[in-house]
PDB file of N, CA and C in Angstrom:
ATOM      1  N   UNK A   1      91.528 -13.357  80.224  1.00  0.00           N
ATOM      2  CA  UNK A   1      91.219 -13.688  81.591  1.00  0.00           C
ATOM      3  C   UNK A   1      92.309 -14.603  82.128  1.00  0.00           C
ATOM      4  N   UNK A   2      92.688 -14.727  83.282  1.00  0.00           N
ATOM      5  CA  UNK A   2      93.873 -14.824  83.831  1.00  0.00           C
ATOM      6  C   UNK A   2      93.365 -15.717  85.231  1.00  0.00           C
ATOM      7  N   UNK A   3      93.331 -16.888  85.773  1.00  0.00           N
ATOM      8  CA  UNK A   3      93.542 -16.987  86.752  1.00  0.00           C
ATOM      9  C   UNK A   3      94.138 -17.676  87.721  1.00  0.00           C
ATOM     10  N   UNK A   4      93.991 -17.051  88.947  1.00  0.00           N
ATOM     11  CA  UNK A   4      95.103 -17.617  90.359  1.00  0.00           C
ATOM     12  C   UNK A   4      94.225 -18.530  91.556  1.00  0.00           C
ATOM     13  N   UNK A   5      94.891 -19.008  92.113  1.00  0.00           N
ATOM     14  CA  UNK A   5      94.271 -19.650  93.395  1.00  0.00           C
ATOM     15  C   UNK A   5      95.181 -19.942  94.367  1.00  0.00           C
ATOM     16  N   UNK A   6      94.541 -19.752  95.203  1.00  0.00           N
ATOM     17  CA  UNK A   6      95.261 -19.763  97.040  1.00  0.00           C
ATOM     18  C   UNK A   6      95.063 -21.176  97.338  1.00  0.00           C
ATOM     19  N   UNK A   7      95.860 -21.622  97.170  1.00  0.00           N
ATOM     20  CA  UNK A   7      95.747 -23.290  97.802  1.00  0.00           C
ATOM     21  C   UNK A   7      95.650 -23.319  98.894  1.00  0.00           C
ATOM     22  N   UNK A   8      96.431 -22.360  99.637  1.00  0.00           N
ATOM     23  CA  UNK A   8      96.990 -22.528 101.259  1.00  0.00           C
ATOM     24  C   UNK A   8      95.277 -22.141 101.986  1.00  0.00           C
ATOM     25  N   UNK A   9      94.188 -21.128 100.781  1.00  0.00           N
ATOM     26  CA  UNK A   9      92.784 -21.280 101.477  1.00  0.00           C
ATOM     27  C   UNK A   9      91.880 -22.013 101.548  1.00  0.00           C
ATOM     28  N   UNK A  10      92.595 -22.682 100.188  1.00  0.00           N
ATOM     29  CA  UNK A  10      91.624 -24.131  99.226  1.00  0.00           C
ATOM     30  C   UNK A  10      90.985 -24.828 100.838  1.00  0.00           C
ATOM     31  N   UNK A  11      89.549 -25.167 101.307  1.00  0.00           N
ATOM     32  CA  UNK A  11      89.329 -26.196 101.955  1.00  0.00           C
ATOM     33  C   UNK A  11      88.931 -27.359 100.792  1.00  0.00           C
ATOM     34  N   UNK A  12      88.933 -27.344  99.975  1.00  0.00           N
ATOM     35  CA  UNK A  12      88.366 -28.828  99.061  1.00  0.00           C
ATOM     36  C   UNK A  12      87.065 -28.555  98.750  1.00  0.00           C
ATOM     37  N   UNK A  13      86.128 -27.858  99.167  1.00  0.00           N
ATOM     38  CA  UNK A  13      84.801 -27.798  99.166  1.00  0.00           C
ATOM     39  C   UNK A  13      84.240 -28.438  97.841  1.00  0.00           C
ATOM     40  N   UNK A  14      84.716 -28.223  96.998  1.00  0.00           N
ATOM     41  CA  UNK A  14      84.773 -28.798  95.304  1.00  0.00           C
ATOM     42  C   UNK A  14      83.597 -27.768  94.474  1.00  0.00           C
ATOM     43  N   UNK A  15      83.369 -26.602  94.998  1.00  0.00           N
ATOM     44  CA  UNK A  15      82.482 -25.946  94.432  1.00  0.00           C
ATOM     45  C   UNK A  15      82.698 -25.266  92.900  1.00  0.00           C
ATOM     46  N   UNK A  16      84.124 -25.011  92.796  1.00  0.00           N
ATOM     47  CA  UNK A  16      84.710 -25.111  91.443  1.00  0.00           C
ATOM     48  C   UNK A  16      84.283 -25.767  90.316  1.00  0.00           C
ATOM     49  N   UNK A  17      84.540 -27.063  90.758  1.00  0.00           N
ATOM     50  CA  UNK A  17      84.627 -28.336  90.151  1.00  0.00           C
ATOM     51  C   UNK A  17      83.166 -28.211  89.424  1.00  0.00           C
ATOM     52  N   UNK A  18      82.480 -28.099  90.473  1.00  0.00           N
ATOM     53  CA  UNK A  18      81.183 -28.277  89.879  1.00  0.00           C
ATOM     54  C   UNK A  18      80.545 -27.621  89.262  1.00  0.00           C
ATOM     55  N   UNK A  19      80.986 -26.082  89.171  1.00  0.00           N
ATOM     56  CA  UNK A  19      80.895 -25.064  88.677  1.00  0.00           C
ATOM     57  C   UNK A  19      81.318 -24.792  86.798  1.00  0.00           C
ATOM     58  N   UNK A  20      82.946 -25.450  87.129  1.00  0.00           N
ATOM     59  CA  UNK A  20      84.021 -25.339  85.489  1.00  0.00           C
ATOM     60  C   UNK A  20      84.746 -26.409  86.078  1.00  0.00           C
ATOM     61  N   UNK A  21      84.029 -27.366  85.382  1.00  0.00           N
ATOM     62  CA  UNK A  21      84.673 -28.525  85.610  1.00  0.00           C
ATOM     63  C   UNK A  21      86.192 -28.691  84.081  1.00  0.00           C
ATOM     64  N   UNK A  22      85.733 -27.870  83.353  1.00  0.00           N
ATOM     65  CA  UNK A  22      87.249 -27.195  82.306  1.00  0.00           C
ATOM     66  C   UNK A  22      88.475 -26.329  82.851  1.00  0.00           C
ATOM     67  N   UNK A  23      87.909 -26.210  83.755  1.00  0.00           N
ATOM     68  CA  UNK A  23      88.944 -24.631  84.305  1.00  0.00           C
ATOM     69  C   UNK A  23      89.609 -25.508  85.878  1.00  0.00           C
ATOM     70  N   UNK A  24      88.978 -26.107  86.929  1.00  0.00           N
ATOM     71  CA  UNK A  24      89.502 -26.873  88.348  1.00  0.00           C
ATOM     72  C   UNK A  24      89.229 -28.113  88.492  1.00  0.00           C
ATOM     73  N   UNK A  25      89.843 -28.331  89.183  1.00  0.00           N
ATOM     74  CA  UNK A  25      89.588 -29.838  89.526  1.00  0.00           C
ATOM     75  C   UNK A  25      90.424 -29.536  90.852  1.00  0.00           C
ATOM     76  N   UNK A  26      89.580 -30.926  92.461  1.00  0.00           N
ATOM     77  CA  UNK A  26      90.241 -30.991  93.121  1.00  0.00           C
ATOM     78  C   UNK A  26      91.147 -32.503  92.970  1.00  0.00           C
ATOM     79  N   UNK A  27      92.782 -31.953  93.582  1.00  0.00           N
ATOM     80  CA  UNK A  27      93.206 -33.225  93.745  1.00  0.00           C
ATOM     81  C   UNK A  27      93.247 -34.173  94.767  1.00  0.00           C
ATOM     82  N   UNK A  28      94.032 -35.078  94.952  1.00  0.00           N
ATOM     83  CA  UNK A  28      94.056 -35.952  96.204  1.00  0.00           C
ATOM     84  C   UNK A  28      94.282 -35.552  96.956  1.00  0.00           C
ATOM     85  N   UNK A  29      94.460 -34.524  97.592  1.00  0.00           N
ATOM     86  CA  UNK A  29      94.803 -33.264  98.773  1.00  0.00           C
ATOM     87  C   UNK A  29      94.036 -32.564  99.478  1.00  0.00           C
ATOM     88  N   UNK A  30      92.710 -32.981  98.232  1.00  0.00           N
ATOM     89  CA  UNK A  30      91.399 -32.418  98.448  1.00  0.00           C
ATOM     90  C   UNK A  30      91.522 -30.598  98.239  1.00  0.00           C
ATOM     91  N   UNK A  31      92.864 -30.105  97.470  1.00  0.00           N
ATOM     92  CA  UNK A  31      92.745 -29.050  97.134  1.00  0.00           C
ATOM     93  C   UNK A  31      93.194 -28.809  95.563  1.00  0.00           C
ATOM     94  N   UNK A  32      91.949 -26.886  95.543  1.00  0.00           N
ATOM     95  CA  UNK A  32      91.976 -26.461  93.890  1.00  0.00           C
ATOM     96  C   UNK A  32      92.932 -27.013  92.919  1.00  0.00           C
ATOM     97  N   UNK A  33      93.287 -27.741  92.229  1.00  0.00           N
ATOM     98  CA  UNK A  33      94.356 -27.508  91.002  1.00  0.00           C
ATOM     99  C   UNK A  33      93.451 -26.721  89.281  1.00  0.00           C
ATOM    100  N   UNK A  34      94.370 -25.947  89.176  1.00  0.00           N
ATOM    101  CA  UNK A  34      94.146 -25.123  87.802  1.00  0.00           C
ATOM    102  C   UNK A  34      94.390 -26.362  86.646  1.00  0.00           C
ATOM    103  N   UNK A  35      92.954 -26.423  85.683  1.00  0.00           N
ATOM    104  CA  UNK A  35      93.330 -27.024  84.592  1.00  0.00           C
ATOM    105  C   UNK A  35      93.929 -26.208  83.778  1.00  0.00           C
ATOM    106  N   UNK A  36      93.626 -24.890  83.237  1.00  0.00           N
ATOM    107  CA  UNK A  36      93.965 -24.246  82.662  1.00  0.00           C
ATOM    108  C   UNK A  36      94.256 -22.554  83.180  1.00  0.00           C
ATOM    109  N   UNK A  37      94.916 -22.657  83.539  1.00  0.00           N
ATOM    110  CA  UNK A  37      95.904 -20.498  83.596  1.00  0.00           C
ATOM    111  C   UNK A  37      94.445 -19.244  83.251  1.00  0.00           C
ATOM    112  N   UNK A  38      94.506 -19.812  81.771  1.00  0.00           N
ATOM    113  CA  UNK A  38      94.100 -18.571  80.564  1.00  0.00           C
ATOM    114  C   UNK A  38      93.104 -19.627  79.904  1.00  0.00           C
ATOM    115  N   UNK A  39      91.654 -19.568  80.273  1.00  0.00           N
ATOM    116  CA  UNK A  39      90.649 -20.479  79.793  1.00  0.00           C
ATOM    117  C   UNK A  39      90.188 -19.317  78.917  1.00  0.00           C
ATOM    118  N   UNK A  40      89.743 -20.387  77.918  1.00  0.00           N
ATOM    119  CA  UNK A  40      89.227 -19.065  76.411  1.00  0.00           C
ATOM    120  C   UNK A  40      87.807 -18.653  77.006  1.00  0.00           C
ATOM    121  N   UNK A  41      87.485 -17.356  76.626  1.00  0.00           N
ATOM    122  CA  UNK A  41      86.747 -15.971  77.118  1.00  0.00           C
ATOM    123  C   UNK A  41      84.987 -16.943  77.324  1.00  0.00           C
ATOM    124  N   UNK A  42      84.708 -17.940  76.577  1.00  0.00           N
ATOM    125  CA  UNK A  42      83.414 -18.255  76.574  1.00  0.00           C
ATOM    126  C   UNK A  42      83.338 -19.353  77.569  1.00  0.00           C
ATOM    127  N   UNK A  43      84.438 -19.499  78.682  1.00  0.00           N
ATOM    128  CA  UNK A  43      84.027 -20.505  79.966  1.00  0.00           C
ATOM    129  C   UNK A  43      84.028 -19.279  80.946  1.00  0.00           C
ATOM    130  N   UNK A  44      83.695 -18.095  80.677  1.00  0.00           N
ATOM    131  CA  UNK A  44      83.952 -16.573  81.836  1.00  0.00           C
ATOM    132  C   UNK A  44      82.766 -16.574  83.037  1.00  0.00           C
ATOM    133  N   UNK A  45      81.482 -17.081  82.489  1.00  0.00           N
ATOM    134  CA  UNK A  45      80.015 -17.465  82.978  1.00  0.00           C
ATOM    135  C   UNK A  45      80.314 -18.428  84.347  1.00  0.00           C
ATOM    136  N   UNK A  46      81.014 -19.674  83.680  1.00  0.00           N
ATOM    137  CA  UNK A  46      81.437 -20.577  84.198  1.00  0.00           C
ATOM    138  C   UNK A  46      82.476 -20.126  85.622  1.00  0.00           C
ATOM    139  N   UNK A  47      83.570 -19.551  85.235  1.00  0.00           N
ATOM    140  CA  UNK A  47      84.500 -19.262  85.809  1.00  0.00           C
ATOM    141  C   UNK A  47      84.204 -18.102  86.982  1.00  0.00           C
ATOM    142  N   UNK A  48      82.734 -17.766  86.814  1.00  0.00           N
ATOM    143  CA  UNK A  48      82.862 -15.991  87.613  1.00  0.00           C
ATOM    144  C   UNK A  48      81.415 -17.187  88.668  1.00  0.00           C
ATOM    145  N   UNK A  49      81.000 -18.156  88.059  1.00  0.00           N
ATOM    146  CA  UNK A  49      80.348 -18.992  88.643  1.00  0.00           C
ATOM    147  C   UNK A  49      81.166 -19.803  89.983  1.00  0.00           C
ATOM    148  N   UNK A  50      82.097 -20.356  89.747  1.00  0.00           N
ATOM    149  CA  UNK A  50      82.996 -20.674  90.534  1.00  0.00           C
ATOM    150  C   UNK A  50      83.675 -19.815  91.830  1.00  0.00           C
ATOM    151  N   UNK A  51      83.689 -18.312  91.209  1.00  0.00           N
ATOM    152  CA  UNK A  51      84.466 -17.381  91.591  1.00  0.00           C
ATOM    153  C   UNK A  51      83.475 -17.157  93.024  1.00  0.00           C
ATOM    154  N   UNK A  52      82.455 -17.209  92.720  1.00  0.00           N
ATOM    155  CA  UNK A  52      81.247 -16.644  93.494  1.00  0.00           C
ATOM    156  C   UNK A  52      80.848 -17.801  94.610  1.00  0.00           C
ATOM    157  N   UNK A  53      80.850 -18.916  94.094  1.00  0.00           N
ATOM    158  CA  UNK A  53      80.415 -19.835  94.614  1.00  0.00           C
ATOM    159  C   UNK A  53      81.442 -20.640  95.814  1.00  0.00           C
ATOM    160  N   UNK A  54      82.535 -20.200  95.719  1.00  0.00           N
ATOM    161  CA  UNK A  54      84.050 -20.341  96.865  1.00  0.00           C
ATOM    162  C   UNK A  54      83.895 -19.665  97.836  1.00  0.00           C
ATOM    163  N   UNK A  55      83.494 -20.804  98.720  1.00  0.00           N
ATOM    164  CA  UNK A  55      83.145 -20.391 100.354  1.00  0.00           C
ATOM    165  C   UNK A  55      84.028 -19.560 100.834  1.00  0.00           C
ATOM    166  N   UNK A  56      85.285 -20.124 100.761  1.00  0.00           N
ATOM    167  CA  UNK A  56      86.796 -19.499 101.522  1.00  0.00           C
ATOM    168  C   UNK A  56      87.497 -18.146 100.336  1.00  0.00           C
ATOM    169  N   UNK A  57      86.914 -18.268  99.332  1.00  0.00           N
ATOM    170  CA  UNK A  57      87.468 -17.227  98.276  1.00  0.00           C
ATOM    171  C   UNK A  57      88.597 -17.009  97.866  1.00  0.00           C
ATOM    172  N   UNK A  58      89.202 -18.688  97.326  1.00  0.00           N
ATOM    173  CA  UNK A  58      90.408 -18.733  96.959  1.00  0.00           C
ATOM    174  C   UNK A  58      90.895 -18.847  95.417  1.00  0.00           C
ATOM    175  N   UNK A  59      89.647 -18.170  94.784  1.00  0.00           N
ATOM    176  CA  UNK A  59      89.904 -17.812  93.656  1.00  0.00           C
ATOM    177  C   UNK A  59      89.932 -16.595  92.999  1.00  0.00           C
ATOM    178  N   UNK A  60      90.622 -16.068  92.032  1.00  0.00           N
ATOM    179  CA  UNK A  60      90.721 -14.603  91.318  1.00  0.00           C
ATOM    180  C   UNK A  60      90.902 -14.525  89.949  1.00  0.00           C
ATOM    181  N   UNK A  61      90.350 -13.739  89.486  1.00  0.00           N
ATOM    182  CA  UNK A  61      90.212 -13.721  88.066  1.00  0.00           C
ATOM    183  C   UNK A  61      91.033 -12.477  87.806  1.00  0.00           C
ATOM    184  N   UNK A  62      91.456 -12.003  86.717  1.00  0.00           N
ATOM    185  CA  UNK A  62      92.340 -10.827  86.417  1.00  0.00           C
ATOM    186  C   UNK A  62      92.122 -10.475  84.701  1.00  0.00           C
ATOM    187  N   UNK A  63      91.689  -9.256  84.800  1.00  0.00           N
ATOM    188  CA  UNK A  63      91.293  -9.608  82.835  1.00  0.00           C
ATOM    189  C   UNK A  63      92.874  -9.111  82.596  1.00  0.00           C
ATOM    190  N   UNK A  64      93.140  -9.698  81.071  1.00  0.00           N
ATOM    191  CA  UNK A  64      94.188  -9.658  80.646  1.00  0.00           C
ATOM    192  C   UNK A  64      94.400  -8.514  80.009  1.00  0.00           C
TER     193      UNK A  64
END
């Protein structure tokens, strides 16, 4: 699993965060930063949680 994010859609909402708090975090910008690229397969729950939960939909997953 593979993923990307659109900063330029990021509003900060922090729904990520709260979602995989292993996988995003927002920064002082109040936008997405990637903790990790390629999070191992058993945060996917987590991550498709996040995916779903992004108001503006500035996240994507890509299986590898």
């Amino acid at each position: 699993m593979k993923i990307s994010v659109d900063r330029s859609v990021c509003q900060g909402h922090a729904q990520c965060e709260d979602a995989a708090p292993e996988v995003f975090e927002v920064d002082d910008d109040a936008l997405v930063v990637l903790r990790t690229e390629n999070p191992p397969a058993g945060l996917r729950p987590k991550v498709e949680d996040a995916v779903r939960w992004c108001p503006v939909e500035a996240i994507r997953v890509e299986d590898d």
